[in-house]
PDB file of N, CA and C in Angstrom:
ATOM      1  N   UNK A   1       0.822  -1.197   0.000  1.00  0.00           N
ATOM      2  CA  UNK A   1       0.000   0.000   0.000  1.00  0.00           C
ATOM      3  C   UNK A   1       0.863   1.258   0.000  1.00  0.00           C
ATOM      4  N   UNK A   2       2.259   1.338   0.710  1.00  0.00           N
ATOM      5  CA  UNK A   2       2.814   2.122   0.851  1.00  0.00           C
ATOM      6  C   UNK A   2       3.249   2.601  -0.668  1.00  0.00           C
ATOM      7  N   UNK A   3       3.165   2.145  -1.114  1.00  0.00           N
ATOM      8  CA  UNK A   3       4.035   2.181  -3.081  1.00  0.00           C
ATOM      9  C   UNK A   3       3.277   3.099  -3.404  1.00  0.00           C
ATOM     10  N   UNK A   4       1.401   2.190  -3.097  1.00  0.00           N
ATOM     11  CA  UNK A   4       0.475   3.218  -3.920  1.00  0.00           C
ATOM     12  C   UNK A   4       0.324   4.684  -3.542  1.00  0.00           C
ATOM     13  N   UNK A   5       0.650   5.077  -2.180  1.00  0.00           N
ATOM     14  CA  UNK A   5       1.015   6.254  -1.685  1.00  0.00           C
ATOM     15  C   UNK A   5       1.296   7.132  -2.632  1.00  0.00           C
ATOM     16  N   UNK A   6       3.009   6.725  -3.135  1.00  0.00           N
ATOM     17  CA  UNK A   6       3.814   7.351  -3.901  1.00  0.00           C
ATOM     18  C   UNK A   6       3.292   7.720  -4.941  1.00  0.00           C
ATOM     19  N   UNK A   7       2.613   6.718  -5.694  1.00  0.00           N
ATOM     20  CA  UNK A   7       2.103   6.201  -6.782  1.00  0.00           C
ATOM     21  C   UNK A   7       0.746   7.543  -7.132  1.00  0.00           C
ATOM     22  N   UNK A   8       0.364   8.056  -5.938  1.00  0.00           N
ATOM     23  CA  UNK A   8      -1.119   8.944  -5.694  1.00  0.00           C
ATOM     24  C   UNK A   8      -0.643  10.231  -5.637  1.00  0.00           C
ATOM     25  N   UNK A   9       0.846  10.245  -4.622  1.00  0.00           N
ATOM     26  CA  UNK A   9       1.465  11.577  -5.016  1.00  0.00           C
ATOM     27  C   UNK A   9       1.574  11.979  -5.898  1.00  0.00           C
ATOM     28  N   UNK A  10       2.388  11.211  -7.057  1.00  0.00           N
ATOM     29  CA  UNK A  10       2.934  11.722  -8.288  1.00  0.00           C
ATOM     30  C   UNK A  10       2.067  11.931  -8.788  1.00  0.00           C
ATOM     31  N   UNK A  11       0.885  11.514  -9.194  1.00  0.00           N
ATOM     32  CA  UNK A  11      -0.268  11.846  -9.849  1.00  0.00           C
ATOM     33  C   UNK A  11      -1.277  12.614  -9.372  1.00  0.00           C
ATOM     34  N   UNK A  12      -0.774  13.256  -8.228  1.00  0.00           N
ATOM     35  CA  UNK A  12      -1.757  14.139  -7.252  1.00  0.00           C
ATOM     36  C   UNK A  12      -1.692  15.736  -8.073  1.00  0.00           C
ATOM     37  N   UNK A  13      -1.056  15.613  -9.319  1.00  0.00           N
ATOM     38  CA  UNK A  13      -0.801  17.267  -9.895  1.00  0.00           C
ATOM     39  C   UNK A  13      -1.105  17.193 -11.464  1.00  0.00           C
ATOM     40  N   UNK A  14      -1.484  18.032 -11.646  1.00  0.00           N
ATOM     41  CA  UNK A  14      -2.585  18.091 -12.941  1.00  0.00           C
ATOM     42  C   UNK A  14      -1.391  18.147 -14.091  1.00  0.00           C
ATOM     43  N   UNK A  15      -0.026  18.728 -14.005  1.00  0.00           N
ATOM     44  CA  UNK A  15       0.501  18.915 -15.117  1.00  0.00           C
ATOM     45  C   UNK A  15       1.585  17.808 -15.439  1.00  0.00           C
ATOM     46  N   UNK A  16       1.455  16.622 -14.133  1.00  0.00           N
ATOM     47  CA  UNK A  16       2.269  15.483 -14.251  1.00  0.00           C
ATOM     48  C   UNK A  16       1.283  14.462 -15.195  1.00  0.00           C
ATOM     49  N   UNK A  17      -0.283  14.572 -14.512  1.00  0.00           N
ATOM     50  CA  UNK A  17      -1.580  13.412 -15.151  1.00  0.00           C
ATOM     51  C   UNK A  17      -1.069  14.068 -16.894  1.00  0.00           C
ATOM     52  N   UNK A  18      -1.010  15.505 -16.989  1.00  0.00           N
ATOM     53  CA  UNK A  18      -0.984  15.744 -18.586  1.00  0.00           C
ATOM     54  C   UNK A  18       0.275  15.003 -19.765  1.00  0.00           C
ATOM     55  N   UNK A  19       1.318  15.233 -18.797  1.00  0.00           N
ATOM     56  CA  UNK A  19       2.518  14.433 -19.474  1.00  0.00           C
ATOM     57  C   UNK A  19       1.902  12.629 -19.417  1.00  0.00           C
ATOM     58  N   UNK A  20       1.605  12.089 -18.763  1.00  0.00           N
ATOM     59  CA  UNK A  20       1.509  10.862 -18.818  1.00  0.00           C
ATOM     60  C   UNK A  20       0.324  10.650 -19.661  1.00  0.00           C
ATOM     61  N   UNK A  21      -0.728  11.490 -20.225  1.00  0.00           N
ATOM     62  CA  UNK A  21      -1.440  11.332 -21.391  1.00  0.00           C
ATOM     63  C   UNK A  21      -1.208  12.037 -22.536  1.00  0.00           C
ATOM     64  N   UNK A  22      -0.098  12.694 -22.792  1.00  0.00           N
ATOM     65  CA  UNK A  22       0.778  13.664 -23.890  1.00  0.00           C
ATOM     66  C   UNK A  22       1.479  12.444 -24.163  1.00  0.00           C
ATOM     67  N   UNK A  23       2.312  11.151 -23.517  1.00  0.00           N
ATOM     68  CA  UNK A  23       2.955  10.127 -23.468  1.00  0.00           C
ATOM     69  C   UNK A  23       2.331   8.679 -24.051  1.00  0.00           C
ATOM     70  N   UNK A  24       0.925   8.738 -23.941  1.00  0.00           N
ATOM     71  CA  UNK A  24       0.087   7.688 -24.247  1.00  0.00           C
ATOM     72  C   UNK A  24      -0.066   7.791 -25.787  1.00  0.00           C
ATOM     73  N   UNK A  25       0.265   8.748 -26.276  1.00  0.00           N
ATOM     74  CA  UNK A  25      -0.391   8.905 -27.679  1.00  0.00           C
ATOM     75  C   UNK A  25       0.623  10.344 -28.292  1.00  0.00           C
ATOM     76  N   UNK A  26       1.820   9.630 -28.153  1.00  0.00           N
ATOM     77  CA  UNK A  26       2.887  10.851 -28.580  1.00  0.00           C
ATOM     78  C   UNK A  26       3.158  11.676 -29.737  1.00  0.00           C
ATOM     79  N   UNK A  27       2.424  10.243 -30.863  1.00  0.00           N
ATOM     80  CA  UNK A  27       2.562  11.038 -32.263  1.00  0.00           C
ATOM     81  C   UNK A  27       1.720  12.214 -32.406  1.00  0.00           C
ATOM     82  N   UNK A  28       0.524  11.820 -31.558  1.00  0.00           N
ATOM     83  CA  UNK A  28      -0.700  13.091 -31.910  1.00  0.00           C
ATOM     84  C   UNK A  28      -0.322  14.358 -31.073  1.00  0.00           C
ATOM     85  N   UNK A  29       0.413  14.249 -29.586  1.00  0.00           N
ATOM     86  CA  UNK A  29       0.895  15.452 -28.881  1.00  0.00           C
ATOM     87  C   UNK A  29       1.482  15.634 -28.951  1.00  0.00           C
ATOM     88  N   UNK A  30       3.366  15.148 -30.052  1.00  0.00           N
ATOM     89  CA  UNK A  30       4.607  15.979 -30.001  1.00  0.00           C
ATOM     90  C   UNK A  30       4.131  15.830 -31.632  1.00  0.00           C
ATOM     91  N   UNK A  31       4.056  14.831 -32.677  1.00  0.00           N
ATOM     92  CA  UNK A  31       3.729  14.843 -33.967  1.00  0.00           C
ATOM     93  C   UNK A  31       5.108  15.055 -34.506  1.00  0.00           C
ATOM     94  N   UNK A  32       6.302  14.654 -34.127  1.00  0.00           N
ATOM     95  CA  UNK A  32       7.479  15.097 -35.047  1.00  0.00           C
ATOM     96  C   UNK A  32       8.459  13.436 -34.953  1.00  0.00           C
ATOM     97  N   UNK A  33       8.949  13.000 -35.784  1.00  0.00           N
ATOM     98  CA  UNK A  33       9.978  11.786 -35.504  1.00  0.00           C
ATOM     99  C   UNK A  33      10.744  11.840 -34.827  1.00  0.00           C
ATOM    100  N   UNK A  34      11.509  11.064 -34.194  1.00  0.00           N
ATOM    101  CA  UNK A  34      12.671  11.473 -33.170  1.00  0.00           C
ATOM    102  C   UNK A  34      13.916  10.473 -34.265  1.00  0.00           C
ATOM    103  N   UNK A  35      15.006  11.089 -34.261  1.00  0.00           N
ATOM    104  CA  UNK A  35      15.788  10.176 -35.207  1.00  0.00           C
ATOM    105  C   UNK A  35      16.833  10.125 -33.828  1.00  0.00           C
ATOM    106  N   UNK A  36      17.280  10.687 -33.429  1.00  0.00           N
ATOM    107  CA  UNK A  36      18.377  10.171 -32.884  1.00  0.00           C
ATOM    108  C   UNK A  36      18.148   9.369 -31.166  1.00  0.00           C
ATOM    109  N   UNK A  37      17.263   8.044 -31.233  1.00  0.00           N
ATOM    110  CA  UNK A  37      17.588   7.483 -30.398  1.00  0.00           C
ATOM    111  C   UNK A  37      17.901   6.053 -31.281  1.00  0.00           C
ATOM    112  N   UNK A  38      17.974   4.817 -30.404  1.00  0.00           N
ATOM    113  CA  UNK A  38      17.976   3.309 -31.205  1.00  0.00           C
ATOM    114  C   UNK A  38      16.847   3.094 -31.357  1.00  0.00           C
ATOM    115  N   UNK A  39      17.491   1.836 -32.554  1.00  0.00           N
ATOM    116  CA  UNK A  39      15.880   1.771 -32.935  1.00  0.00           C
ATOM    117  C   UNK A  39      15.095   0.727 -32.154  1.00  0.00           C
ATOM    118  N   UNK A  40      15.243  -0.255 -31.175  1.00  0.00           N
ATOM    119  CA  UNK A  40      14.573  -0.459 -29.978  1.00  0.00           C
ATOM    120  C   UNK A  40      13.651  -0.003 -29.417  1.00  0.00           C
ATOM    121  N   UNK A  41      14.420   1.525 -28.484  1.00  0.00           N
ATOM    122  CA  UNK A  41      13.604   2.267 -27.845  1.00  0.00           C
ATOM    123  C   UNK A  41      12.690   3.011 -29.005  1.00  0.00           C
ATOM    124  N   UNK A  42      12.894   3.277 -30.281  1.00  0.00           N
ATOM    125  CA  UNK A  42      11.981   3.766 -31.343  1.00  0.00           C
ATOM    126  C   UNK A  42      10.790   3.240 -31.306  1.00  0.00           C
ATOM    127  N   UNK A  43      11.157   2.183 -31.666  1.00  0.00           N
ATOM    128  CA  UNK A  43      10.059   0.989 -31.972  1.00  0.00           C
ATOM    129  C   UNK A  43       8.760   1.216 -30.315  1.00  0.00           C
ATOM    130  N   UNK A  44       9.297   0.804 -29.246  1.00  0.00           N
ATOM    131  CA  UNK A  44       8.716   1.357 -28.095  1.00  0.00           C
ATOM    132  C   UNK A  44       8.193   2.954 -27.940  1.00  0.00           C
ATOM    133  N   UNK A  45       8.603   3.696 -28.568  1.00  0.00           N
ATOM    134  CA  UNK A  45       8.492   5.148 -28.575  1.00  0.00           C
ATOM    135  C   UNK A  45       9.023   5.779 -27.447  1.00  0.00           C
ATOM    136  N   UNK A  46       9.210   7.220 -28.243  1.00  0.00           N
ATOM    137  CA  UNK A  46      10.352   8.311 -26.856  1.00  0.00           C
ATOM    138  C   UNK A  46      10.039   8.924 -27.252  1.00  0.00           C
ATOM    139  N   UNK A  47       9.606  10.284 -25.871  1.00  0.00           N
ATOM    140  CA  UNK A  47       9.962  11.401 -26.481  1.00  0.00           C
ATOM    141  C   UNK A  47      10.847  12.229 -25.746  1.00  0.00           C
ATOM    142  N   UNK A  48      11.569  13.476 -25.931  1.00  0.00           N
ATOM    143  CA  UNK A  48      12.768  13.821 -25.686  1.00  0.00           C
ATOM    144  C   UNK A  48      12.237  14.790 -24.766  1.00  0.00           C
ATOM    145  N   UNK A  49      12.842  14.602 -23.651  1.00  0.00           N
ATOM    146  CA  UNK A  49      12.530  15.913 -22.503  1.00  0.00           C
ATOM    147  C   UNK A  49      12.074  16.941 -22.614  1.00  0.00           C
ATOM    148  N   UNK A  50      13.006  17.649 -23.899  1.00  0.00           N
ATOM    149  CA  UNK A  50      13.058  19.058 -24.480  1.00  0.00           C
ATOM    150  C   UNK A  50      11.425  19.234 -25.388  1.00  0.00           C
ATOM    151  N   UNK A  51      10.912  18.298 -26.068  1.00  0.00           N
ATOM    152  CA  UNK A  51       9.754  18.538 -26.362  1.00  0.00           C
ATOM    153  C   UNK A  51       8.948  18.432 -25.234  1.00  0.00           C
ATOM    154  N   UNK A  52       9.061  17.598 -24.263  1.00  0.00           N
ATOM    155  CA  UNK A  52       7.988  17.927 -23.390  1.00  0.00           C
ATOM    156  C   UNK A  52       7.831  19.087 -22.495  1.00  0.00           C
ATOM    157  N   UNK A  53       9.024  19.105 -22.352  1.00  0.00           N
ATOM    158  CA  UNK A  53       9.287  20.841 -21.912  1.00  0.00           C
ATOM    159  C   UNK A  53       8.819  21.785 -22.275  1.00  0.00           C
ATOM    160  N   UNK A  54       8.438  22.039 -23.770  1.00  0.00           N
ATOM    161  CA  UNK A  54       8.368  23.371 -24.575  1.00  0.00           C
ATOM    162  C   UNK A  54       7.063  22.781 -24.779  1.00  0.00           C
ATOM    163  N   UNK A  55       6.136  21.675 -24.528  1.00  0.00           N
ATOM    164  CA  UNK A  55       4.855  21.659 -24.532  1.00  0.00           C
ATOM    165  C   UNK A  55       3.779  21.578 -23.439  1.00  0.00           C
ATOM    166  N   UNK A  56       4.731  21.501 -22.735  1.00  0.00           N
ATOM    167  CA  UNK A  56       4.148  21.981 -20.849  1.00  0.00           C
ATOM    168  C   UNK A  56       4.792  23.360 -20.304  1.00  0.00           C
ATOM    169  N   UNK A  57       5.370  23.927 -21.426  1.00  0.00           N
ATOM    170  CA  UNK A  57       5.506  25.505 -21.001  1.00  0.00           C
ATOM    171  C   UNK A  57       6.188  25.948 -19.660  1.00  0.00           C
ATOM    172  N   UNK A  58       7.052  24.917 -19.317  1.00  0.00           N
ATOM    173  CA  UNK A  58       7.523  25.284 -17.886  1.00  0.00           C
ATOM    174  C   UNK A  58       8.983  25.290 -17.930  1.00  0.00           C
ATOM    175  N   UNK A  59       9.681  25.744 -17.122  1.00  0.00           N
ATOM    176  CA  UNK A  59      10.951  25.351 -16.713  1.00  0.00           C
ATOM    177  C   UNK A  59      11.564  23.838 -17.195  1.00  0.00           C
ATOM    178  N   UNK A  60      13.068  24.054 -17.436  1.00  0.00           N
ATOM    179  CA  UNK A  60      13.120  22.823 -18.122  1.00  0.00           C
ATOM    180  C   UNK A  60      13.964  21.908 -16.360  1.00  0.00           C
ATOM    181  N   UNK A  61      14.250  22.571 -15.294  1.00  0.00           N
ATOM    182  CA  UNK A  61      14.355  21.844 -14.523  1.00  0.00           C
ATOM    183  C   UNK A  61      12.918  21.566 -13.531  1.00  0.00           C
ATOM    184  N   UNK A  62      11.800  21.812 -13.459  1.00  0.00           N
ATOM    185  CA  UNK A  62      10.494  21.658 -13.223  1.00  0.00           C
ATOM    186  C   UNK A  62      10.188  20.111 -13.897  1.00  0.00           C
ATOM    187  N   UNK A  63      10.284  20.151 -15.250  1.00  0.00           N
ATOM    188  CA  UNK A  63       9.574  19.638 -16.341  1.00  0.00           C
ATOM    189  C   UNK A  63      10.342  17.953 -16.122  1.00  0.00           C
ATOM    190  N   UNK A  64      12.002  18.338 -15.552  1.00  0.00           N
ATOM    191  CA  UNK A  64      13.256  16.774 -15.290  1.00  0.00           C
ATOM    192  C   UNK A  64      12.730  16.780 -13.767  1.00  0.00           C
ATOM    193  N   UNK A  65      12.325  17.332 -13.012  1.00  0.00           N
ATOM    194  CA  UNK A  65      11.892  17.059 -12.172  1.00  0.00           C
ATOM    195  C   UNK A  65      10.409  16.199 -11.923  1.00  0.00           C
ATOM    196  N   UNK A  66       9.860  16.308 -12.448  1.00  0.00           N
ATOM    197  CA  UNK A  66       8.334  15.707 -12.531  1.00  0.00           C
ATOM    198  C   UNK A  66       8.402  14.309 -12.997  1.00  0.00           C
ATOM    199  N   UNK A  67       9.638  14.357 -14.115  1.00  0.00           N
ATOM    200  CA  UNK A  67       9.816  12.883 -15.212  1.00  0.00           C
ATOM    201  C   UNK A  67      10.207  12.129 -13.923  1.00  0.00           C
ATOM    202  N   UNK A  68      11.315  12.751 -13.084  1.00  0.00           N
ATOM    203  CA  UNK A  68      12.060  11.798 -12.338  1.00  0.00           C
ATOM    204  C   UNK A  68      11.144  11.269 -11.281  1.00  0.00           C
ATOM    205  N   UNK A  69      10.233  12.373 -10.994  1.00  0.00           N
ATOM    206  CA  UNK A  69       9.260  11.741 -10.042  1.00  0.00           C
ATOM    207  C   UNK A  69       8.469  10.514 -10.561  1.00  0.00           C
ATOM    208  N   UNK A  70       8.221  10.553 -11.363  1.00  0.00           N
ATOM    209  CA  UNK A  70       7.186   9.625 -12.867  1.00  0.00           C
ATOM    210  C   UNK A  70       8.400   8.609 -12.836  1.00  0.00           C
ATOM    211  N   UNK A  71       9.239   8.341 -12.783  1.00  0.00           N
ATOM    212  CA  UNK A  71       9.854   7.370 -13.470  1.00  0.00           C
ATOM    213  C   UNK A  71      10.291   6.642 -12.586  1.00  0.00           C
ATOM    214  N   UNK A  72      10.548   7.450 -10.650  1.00  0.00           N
ATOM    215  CA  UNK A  72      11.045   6.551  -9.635  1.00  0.00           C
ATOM    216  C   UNK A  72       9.994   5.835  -9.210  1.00  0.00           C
ATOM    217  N   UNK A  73       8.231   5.916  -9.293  1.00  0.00           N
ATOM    218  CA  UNK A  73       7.646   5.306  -8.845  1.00  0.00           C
ATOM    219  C   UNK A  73       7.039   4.248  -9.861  1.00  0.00           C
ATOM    220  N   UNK A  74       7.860   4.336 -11.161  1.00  0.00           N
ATOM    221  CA  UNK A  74       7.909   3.440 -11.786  1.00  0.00           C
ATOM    222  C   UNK A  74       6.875   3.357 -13.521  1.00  0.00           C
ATOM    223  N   UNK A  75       6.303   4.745 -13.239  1.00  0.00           N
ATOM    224  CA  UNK A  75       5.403   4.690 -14.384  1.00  0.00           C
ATOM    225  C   UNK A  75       6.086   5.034 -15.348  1.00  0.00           C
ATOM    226  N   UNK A  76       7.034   5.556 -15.701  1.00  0.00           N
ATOM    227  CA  UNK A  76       7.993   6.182 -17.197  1.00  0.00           C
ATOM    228  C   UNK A  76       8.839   4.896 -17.286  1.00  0.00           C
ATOM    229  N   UNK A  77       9.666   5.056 -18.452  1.00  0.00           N
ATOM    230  CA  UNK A  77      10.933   4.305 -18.784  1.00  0.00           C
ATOM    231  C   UNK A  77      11.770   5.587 -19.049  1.00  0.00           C
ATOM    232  N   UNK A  78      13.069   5.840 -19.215  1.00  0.00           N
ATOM    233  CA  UNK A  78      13.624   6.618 -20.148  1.00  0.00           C
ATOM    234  C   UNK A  78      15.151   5.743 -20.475  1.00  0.00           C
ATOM    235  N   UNK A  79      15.429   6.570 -21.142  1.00  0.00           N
ATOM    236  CA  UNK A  79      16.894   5.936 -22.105  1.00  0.00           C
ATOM    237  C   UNK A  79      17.979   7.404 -22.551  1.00  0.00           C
ATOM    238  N   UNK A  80      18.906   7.318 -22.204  1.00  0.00           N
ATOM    239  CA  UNK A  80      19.995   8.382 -23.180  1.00  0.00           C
ATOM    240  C   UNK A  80      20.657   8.178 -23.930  1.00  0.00           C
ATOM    241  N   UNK A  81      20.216   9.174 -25.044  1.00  0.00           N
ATOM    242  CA  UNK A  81      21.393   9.056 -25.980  1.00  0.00           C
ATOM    243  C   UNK A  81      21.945  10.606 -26.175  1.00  0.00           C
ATOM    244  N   UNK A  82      23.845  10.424 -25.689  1.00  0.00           N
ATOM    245  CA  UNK A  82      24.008  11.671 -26.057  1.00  0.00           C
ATOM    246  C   UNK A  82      23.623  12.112 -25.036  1.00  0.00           C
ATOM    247  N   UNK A  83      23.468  13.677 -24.988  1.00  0.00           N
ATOM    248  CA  UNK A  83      23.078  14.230 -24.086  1.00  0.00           C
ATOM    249  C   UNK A  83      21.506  14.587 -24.291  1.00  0.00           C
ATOM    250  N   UNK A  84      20.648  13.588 -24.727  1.00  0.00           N
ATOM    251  CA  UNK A  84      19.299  13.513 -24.597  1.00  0.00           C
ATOM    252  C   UNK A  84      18.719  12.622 -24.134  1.00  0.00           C
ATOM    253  N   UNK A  85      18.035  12.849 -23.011  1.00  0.00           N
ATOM    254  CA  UNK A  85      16.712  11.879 -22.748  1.00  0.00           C
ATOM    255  C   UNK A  85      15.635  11.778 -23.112  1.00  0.00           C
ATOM    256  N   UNK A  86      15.314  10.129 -23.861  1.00  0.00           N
ATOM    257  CA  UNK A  86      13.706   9.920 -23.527  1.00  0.00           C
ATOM    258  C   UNK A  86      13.633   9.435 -23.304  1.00  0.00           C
ATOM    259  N   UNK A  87      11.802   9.512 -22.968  1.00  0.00           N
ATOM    260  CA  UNK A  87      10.703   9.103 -21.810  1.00  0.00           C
ATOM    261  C   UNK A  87       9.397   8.176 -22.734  1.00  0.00           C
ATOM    262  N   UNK A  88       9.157   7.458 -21.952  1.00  0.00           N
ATOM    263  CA  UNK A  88       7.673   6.999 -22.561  1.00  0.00           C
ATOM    264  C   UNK A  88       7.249   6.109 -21.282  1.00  0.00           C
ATOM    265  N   UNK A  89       5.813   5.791 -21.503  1.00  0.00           N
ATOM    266  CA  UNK A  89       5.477   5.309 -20.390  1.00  0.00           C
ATOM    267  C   UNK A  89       5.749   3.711 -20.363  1.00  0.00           C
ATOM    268  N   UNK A  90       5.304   3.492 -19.049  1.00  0.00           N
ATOM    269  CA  UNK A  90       5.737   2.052 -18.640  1.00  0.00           C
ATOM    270  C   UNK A  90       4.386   1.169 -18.453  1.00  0.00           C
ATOM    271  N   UNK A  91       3.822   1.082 -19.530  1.00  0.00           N
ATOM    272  CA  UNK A  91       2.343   0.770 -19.489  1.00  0.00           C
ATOM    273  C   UNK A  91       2.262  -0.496 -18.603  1.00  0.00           C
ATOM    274  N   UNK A  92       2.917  -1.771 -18.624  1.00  0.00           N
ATOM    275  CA  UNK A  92       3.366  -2.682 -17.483  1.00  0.00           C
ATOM    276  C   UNK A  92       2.647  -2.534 -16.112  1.00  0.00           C
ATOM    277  N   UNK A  93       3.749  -1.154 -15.725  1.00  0.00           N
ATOM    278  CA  UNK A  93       3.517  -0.846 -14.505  1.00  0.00           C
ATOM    279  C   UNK A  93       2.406  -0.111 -14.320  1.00  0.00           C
ATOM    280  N   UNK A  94       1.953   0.519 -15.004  1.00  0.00           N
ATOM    281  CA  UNK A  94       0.632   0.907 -15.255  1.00  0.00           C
ATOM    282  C   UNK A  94      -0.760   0.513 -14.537  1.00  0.00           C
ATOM    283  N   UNK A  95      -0.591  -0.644 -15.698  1.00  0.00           N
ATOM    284  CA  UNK A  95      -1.531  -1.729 -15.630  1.00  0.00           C
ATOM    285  C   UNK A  95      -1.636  -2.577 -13.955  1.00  0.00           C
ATOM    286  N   UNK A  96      -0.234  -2.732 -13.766  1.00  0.00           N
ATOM    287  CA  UNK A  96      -0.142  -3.265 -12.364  1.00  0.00           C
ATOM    288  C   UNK A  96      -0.946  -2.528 -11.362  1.00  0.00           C
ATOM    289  N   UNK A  97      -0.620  -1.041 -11.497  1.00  0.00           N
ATOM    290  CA  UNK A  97      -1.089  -0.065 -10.459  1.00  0.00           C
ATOM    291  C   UNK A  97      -2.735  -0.476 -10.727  1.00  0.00           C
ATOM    292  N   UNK A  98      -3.502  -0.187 -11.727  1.00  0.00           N
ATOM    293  CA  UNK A  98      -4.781  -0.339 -12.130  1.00  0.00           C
ATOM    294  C   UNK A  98      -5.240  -1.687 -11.419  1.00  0.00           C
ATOM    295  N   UNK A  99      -4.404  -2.972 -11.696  1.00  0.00           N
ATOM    296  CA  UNK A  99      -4.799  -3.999 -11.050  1.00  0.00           C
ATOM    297  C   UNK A  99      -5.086  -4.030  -9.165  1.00  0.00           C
ATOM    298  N   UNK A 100      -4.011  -2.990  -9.005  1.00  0.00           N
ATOM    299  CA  UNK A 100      -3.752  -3.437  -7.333  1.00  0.00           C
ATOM    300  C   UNK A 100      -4.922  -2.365  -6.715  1.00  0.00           C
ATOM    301  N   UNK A 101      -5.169  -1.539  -7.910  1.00  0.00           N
ATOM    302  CA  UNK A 101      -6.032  -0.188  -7.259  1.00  0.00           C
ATOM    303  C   UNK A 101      -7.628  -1.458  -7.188  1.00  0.00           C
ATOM    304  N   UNK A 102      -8.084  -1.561  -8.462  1.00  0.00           N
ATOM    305  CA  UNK A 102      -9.336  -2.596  -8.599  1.00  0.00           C
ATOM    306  C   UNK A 102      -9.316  -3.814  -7.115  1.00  0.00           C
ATOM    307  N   UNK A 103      -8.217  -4.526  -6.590  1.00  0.00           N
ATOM    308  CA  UNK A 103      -8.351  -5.251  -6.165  1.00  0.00           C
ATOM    309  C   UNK A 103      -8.402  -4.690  -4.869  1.00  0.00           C
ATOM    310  N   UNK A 104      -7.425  -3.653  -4.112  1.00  0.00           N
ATOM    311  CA  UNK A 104      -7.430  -3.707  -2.728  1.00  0.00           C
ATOM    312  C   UNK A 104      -7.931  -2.703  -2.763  1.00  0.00           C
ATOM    313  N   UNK A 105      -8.661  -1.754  -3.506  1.00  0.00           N
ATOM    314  CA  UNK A 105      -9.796  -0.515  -3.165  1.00  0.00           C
ATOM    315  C   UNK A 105     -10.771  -0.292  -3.119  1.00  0.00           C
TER     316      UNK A 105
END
């Protein structure tokens, strides 16, 4: 239960819930290719900090701050290449959270 805590924090703020559905469906909210990651994480999809940044209009240490929150409680993935990160979600863990919420709530 203690996880889901975390899990309620991070999602307790309206402009973190927006990145994680800007993330669900990336082509339609960033709409541009990303060429320079592998093609692995491609195939999975990324998108690069810096677009999410300049589409949540905030600070770009705000914007690495929120991911990191998103990503320690397990809902993001990210990957670097270079001096870029991306992010996409961790639908997995997702799903887990959804399961444990349905069952013990």
């Amino acid at each position: 239960m203690e996880n889901l805590v975390e899990v309620f924090k991070v999602l307790g703020n309206e402009k973190r819930l927006e990145i994680l559905q800007w993330l669900k469906d990336p082509v339609s909210h960033f709409g541009k290719p990303v060429a320079d990651i592998s093609k692995n994480f491609k195939e999975k999809g990324g998108v690069c900090v810096g677009d999410i940044q300049e589409k949540a209009q905030m600070s770009p240490s705000t914007v690495s701050h929120y991911l990191k929150m998103m990503q320690q409680v397990g809902l993001l993935h990210s990957e670097r290449h270079g001096q870029w990160t991306y992010y996409r979600r961790n639908e997995e863990r997702i799903e887990e959270i959804t399961s444990k919420i349905k069952k013990d709530l």
